[in-house]
PDB file of N, CA and C in Angstrom:
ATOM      1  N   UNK A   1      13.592   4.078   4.662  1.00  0.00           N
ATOM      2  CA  UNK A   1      12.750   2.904   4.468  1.00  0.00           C
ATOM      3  C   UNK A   1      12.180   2.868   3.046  1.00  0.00           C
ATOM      4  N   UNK A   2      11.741   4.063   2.202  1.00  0.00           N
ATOM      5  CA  UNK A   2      11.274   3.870   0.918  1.00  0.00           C
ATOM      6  C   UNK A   2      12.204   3.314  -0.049  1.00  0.00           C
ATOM      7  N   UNK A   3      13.264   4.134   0.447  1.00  0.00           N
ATOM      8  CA  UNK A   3      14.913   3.326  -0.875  1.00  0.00           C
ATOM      9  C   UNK A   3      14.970   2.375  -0.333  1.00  0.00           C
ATOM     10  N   UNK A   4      14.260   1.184   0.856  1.00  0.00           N
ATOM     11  CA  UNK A   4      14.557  -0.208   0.871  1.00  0.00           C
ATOM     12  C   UNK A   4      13.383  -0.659  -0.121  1.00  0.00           C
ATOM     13  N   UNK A   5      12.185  -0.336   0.553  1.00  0.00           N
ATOM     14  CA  UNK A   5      10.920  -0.464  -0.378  1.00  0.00           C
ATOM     15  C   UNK A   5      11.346  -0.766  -1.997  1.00  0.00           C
ATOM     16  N   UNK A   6      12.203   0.439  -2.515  1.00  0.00           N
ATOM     17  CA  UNK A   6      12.319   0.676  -3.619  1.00  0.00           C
ATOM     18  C   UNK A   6      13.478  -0.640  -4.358  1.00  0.00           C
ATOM     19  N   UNK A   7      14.427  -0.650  -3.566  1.00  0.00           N
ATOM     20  CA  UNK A   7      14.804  -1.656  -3.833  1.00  0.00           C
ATOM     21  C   UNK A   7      14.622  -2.920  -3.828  1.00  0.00           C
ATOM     22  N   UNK A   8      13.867  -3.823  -2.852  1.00  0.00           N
ATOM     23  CA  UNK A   8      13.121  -5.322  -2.616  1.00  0.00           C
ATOM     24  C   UNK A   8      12.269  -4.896  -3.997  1.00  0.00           C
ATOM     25  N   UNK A   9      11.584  -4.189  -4.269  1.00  0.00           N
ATOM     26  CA  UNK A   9      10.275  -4.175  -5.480  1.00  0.00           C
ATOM     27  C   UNK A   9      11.463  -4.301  -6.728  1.00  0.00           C
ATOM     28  N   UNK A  10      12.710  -3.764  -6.985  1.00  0.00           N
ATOM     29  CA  UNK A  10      12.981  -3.784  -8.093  1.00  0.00           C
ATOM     30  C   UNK A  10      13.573  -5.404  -8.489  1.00  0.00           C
ATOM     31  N   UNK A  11      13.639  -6.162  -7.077  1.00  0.00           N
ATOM     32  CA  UNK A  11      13.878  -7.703  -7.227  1.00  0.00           C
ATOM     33  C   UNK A  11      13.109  -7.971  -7.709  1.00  0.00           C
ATOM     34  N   UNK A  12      11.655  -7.871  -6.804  1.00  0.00           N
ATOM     35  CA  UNK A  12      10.744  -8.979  -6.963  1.00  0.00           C
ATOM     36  C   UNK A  12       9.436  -8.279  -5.933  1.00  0.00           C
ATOM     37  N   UNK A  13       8.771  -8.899  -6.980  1.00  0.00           N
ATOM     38  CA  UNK A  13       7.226  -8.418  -5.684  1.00  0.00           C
ATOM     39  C   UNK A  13       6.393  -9.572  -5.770  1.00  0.00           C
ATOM     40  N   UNK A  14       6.492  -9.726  -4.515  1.00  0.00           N
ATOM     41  CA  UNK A  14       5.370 -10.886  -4.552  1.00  0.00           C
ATOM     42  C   UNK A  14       4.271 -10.482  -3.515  1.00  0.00           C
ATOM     43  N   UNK A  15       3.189 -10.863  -3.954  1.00  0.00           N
ATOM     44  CA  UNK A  15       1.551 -10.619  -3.723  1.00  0.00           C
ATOM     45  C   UNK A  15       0.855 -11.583  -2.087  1.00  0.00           C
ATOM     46  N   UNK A  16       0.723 -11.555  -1.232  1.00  0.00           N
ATOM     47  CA  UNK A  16      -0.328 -12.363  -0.557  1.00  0.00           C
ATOM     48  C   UNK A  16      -1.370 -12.683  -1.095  1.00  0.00           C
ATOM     49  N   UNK A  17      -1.791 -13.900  -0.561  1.00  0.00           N
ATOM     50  CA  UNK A  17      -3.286 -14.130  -0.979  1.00  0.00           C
ATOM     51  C   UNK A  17      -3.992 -13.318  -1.049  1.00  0.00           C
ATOM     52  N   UNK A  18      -4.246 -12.645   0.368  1.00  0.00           N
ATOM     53  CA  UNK A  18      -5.110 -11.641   1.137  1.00  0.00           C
ATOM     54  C   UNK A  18      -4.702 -10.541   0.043  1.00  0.00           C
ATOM     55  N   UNK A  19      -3.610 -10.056  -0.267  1.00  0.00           N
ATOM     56  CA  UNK A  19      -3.631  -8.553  -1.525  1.00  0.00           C
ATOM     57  C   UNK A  19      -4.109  -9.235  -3.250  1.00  0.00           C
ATOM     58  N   UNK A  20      -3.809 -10.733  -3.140  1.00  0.00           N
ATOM     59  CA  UNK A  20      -4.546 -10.697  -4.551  1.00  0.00           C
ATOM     60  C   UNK A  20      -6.293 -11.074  -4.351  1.00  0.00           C
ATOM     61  N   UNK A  21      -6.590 -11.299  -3.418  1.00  0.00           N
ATOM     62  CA  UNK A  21      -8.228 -11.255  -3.343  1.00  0.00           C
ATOM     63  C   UNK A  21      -8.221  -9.948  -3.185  1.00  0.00           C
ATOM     64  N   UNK A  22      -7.800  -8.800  -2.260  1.00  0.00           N
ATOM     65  CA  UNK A  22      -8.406  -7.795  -2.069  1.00  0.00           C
ATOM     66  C   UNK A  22      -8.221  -6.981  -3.512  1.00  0.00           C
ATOM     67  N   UNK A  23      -7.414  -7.118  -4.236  1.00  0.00           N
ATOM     68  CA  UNK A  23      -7.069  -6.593  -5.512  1.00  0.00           C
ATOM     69  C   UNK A  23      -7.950  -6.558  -6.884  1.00  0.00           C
ATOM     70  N   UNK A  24      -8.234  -7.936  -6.820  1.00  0.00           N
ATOM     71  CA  UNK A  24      -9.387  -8.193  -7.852  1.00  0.00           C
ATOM     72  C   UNK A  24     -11.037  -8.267  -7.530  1.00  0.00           C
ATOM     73  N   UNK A  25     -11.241  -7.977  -6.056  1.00  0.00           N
ATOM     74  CA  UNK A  25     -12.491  -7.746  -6.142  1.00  0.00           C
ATOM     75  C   UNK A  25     -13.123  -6.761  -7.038  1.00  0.00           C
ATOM     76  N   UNK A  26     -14.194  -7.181  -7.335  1.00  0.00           N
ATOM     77  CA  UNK A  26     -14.937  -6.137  -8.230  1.00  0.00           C
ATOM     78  C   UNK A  26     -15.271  -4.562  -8.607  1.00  0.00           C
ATOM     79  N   UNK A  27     -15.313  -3.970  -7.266  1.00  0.00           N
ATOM     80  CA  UNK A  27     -14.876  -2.760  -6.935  1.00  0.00           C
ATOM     81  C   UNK A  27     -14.070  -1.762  -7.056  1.00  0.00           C
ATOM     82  N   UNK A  28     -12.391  -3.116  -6.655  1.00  0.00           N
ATOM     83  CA  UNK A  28     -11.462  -2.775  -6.778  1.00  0.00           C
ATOM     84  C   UNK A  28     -10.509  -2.541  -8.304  1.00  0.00           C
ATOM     85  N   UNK A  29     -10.151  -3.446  -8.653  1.00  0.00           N
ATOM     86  CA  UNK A  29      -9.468  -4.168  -9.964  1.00  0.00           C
ATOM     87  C   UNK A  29      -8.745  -3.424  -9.592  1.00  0.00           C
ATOM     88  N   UNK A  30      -7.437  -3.745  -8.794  1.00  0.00           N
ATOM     89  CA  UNK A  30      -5.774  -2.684  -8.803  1.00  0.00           C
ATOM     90  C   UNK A  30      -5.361  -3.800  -9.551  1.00  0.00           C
ATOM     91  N   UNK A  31      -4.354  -2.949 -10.236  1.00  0.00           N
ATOM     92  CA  UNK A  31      -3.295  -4.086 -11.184  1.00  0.00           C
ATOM     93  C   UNK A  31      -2.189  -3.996 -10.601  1.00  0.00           C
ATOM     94  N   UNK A  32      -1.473  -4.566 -10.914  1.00  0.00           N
ATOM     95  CA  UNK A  32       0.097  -5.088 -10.677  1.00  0.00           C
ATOM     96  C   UNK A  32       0.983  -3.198 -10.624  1.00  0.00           C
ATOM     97  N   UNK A  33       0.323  -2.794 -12.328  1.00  0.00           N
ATOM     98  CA  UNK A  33       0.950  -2.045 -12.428  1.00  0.00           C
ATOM     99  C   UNK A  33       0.747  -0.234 -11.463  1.00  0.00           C
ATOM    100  N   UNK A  34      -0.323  -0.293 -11.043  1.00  0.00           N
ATOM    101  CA  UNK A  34      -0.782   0.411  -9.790  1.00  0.00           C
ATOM    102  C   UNK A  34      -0.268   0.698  -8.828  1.00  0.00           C
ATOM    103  N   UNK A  35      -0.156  -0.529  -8.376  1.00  0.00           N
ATOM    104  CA  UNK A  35       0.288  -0.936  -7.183  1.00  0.00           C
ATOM    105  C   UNK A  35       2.074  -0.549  -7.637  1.00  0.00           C
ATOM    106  N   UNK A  36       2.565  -0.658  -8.113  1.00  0.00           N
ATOM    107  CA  UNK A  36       4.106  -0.677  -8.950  1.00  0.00           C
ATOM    108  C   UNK A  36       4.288   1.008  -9.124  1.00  0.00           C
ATOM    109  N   UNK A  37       3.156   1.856  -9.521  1.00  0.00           N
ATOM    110  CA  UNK A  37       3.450   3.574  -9.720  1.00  0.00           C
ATOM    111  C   UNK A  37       3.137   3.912  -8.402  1.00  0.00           C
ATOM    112  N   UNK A  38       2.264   3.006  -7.633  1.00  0.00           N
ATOM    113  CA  UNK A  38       2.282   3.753  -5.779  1.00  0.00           C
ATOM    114  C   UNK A  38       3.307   3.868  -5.126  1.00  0.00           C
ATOM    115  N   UNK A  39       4.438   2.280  -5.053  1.00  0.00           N
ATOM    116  CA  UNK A  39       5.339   2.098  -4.975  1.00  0.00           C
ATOM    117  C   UNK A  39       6.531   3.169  -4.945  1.00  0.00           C
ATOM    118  N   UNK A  40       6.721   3.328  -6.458  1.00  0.00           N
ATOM    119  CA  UNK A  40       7.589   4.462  -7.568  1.00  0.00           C
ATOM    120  C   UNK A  40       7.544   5.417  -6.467  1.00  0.00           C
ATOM    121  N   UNK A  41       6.414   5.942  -6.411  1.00  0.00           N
ATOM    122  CA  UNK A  41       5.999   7.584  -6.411  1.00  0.00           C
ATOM    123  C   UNK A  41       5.520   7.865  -5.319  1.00  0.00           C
ATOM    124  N   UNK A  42       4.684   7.203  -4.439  1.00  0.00           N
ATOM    125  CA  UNK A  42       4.101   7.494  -2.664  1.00  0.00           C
ATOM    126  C   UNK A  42       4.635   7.472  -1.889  1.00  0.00           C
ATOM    127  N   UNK A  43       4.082   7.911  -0.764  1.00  0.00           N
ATOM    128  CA  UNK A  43       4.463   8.739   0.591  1.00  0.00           C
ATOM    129  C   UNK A  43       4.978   7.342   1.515  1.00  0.00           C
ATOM    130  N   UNK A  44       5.454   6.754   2.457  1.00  0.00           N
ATOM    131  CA  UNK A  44       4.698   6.564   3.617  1.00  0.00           C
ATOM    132  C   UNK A  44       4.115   7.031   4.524  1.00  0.00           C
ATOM    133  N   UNK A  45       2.962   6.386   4.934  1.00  0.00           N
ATOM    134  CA  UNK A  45       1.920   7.015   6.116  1.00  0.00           C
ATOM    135  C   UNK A  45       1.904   6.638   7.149  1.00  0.00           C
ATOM    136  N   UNK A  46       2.062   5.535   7.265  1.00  0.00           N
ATOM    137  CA  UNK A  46       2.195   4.622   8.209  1.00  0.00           C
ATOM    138  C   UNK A  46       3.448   3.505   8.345  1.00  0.00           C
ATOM    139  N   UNK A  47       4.195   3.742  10.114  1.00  0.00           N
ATOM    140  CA  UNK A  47       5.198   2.376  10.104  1.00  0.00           C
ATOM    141  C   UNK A  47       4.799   1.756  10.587  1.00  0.00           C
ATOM    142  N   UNK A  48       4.875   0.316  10.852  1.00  0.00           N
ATOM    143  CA  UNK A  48       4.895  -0.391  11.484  1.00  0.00           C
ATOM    144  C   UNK A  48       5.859  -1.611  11.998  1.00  0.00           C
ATOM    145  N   UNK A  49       7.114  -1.007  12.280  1.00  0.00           N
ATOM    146  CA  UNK A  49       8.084  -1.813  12.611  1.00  0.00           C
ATOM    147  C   UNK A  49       8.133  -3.315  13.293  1.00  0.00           C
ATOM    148  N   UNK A  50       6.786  -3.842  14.250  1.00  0.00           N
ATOM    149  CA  UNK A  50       7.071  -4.883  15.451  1.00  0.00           C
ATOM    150  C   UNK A  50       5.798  -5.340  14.734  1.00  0.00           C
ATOM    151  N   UNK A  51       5.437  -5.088  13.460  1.00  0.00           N
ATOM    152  CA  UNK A  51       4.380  -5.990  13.218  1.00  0.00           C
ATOM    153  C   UNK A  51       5.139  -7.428  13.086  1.00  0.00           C
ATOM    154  N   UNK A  52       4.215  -8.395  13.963  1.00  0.00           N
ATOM    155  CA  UNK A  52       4.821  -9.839  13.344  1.00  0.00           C
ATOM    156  C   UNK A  52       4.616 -10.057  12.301  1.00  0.00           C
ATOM    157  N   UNK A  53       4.537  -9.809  10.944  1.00  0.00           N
ATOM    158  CA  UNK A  53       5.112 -10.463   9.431  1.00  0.00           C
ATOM    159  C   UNK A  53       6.482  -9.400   9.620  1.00  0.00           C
ATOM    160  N   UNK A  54       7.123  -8.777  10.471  1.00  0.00           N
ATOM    161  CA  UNK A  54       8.224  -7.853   9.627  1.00  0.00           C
ATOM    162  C   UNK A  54       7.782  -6.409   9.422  1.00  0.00           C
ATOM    163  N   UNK A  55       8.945  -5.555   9.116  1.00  0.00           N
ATOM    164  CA  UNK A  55       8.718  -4.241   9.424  1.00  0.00           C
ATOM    165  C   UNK A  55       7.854  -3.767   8.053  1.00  0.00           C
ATOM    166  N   UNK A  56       6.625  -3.835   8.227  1.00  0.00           N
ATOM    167  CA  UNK A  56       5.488  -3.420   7.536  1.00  0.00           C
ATOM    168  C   UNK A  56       5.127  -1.760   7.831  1.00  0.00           C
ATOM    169  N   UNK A  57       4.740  -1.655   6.379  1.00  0.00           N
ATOM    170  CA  UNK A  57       4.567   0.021   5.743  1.00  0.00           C
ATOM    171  C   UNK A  57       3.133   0.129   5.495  1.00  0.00           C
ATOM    172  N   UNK A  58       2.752   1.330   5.451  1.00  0.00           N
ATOM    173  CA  UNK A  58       1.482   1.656   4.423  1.00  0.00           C
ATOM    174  C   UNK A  58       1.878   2.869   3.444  1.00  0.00           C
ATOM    175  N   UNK A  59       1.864   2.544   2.516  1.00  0.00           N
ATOM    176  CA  UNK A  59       1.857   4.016   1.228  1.00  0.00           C
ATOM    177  C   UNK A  59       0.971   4.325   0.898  1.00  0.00           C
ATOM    178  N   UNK A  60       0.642   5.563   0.454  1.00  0.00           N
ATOM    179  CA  UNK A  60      -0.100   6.291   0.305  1.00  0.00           C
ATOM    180  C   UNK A  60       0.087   6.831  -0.886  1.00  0.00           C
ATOM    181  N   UNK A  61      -0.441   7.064  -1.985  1.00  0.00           N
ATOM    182  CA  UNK A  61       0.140   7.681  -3.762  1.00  0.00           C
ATOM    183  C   UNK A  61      -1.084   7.478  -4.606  1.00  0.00           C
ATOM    184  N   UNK A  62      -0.903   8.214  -5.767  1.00  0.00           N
ATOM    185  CA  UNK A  62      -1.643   8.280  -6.720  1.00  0.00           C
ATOM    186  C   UNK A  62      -0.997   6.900  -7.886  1.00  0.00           C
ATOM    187  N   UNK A  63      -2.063   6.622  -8.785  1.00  0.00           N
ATOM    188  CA  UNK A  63      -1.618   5.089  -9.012  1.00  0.00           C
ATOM    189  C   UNK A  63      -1.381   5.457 -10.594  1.00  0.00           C
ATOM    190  N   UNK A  64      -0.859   4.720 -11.647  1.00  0.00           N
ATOM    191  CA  UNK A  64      -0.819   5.049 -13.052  1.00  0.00           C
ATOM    192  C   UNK A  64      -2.169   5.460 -13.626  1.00  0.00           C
ATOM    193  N   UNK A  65      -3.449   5.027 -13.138  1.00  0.00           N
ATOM    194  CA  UNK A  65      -4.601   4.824 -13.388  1.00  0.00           C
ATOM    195  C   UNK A  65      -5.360   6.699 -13.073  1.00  0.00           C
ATOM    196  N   UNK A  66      -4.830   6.921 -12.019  1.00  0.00           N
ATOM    197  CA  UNK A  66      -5.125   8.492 -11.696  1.00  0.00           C
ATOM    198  C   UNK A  66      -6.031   8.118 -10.429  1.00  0.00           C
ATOM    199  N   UNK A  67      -5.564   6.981  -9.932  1.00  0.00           N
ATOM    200  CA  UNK A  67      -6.969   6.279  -8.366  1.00  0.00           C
ATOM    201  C   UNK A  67      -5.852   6.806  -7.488  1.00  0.00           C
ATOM    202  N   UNK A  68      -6.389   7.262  -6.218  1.00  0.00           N
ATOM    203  CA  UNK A  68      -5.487   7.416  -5.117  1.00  0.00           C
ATOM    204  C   UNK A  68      -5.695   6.043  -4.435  1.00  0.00           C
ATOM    205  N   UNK A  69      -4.311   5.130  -4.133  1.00  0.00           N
ATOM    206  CA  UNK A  69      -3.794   4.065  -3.344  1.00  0.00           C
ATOM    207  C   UNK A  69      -3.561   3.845  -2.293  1.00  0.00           C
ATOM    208  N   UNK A  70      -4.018   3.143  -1.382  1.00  0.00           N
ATOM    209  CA  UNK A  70      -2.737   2.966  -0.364  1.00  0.00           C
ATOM    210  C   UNK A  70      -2.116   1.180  -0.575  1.00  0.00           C
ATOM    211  N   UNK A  71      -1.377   1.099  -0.163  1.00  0.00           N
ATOM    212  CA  UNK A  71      -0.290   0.059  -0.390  1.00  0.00           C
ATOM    213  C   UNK A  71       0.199  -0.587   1.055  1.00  0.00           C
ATOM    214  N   UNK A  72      -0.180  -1.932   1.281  1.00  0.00           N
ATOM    215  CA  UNK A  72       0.641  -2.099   2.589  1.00  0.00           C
ATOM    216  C   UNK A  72       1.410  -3.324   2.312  1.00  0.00           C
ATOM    217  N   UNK A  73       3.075  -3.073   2.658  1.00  0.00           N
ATOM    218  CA  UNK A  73       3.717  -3.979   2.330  1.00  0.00           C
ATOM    219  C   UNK A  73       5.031  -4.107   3.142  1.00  0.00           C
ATOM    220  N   UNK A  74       5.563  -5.171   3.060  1.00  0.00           N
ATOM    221  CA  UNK A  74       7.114  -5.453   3.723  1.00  0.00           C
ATOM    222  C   UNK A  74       8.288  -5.654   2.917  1.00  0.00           C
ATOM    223  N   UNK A  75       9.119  -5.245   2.904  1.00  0.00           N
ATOM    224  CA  UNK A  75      10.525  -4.848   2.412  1.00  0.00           C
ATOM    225  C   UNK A  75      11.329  -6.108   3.158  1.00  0.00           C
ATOM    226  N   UNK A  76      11.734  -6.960   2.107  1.00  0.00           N
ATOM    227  CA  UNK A  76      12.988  -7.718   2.709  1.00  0.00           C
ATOM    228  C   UNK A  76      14.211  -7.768   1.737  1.00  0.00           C
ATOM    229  N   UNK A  77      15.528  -8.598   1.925  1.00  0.00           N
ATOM    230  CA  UNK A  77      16.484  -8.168   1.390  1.00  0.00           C
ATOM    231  C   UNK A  77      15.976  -8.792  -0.090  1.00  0.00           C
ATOM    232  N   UNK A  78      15.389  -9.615  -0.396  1.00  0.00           N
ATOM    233  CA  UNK A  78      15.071 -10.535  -1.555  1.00  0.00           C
ATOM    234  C   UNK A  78      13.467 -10.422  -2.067  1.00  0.00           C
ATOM    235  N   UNK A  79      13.339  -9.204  -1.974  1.00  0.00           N
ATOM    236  CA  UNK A  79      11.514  -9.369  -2.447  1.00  0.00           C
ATOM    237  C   UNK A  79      10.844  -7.976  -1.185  1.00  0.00           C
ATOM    238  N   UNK A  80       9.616  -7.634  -2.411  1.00  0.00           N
ATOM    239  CA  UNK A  80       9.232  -7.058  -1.259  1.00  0.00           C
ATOM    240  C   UNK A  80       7.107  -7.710  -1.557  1.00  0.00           C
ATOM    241  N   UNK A  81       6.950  -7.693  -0.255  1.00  0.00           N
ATOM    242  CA  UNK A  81       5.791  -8.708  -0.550  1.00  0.00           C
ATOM    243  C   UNK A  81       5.069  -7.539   0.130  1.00  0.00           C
ATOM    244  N   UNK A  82       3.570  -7.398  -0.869  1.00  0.00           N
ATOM    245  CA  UNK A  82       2.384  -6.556  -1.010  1.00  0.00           C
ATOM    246  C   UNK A  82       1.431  -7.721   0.224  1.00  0.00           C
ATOM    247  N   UNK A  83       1.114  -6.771   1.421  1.00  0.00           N
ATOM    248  CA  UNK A  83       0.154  -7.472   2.089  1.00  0.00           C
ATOM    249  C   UNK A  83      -1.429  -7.362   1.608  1.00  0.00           C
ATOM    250  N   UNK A  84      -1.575  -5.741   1.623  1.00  0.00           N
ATOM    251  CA  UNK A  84      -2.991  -5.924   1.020  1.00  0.00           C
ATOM    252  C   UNK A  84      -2.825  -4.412  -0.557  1.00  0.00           C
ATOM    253  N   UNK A  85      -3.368  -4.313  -0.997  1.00  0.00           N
ATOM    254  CA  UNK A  85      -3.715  -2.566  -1.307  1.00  0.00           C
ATOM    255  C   UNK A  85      -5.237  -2.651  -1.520  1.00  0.00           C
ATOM    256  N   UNK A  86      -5.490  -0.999  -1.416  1.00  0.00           N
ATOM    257  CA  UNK A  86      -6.690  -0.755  -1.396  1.00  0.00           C
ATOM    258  C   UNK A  86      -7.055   0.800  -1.694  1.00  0.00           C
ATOM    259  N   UNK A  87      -8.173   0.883  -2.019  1.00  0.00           N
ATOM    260  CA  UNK A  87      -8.792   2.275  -2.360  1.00  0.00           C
ATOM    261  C   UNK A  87      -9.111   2.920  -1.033  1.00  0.00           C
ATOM    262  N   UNK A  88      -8.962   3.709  -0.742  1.00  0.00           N
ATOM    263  CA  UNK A  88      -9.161   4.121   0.685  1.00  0.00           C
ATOM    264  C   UNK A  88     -10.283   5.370   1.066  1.00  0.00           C
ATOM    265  N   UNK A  89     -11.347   4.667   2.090  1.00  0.00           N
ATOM    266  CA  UNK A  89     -12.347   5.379   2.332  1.00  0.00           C
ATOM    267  C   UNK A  89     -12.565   6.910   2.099  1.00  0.00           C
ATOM    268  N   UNK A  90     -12.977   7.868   1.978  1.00  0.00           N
ATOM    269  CA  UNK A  90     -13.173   9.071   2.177  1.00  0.00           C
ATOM    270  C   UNK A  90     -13.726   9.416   3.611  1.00  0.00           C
ATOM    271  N   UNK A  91     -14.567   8.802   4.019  1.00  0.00           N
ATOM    272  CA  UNK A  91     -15.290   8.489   5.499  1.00  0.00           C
ATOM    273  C   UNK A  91     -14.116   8.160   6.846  1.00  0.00           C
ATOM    274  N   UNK A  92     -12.914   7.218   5.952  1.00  0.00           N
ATOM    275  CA  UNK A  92     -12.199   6.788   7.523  1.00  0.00           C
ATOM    276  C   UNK A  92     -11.102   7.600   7.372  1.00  0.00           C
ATOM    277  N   UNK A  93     -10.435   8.316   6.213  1.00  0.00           N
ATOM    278  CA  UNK A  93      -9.467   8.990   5.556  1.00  0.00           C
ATOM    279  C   UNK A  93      -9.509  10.769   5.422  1.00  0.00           C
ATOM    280  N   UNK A  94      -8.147  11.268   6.205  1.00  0.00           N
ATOM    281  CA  UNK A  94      -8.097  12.974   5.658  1.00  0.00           C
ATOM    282  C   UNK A  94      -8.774  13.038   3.598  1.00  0.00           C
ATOM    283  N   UNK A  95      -8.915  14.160   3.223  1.00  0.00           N
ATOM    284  CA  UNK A  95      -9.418  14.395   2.300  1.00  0.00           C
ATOM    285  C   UNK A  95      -8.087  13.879   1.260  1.00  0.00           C
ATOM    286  N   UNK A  96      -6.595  14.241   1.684  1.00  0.00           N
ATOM    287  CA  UNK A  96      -5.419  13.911   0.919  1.00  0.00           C
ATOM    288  C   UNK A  96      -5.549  12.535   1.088  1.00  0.00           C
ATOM    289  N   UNK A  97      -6.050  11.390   1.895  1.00  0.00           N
ATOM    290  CA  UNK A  97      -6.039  10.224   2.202  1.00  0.00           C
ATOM    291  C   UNK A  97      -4.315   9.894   2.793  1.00  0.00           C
ATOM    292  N   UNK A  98      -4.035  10.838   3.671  1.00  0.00           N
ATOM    293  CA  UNK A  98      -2.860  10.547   4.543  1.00  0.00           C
ATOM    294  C   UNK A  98      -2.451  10.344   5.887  1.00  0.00           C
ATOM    295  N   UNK A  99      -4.399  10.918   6.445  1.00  0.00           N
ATOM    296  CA  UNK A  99      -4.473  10.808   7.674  1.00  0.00           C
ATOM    297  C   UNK A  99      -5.820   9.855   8.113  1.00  0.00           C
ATOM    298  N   UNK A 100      -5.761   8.797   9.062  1.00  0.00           N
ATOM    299  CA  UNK A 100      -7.176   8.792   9.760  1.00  0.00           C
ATOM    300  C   UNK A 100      -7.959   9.940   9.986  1.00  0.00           C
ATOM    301  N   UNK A 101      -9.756   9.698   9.971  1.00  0.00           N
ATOM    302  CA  UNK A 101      -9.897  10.374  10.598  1.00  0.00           C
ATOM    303  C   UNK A 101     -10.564   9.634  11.491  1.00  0.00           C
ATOM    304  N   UNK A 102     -11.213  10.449  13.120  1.00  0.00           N
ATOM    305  CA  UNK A 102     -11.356   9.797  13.928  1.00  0.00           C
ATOM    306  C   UNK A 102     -13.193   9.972  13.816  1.00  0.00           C
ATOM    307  N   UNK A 103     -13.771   8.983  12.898  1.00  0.00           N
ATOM    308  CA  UNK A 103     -14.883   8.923  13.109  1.00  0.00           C
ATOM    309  C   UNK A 103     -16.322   8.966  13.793  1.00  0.00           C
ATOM    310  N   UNK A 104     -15.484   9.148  15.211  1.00  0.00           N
ATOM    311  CA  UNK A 104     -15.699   8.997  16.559  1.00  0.00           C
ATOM    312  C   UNK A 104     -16.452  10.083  17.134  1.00  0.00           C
ATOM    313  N   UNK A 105     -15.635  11.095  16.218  1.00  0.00           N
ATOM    314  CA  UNK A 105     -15.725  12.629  16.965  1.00  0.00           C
ATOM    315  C   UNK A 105     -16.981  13.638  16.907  1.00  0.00           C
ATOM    316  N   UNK A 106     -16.879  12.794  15.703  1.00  0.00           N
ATOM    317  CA  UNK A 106     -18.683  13.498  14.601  1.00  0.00           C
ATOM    318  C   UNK A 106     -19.935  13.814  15.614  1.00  0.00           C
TER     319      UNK A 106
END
């Protein structure tokens, strides 16, 4: 699934609304190119095959910037479209930010 990833991104990436608001909030500022070295270089963490947009991913990677990422996106034959990315909690996240944790348990 990443060498599809890898390939739809080297077409074309196109952004959701929902990932370019969550992107430029103030907090945030991921760039294009971030999101593009998470891509490159991260894990997946998460599948999600039967999501209705399509077989949707989450990555997980360190970004050009030196921010740890996660990335959630769908791979098609012509594009691969970024649903959201985001900086990811320390509170809801393993310390590597690869696992939930279950907040619950505390």
């Amino acid at each position: 699934m990443l060498d599809k990833i890898k390939i739809a991104a080297k077409k074309r990436i196109l952004y959701s609304p929902h990932a370019l608001t969550q992107s430029i909030s103030p907090d945030r500022m991921i760039t294009p190119a971030e999101i593009r070295s998470v891509i490159d270089s991260g894990e997946i963490i998460e599948d999600y095959p039967f999501d209705d947009r399509g077989h949707t991913v989450l990555i997980s990677g360190m970004s050009s910037e030196k921010r740890h990422l996660h990335v959630v996106c769908i791979p098609t034959d012509f594009y691969l479209m970024i649903i959201t990315a985001y900086i990811p909690s320390d509170i809801k996240w393993s310390a590597d930010f690869r696992n939930r944790e279950d907040i619950w348990s505390v």
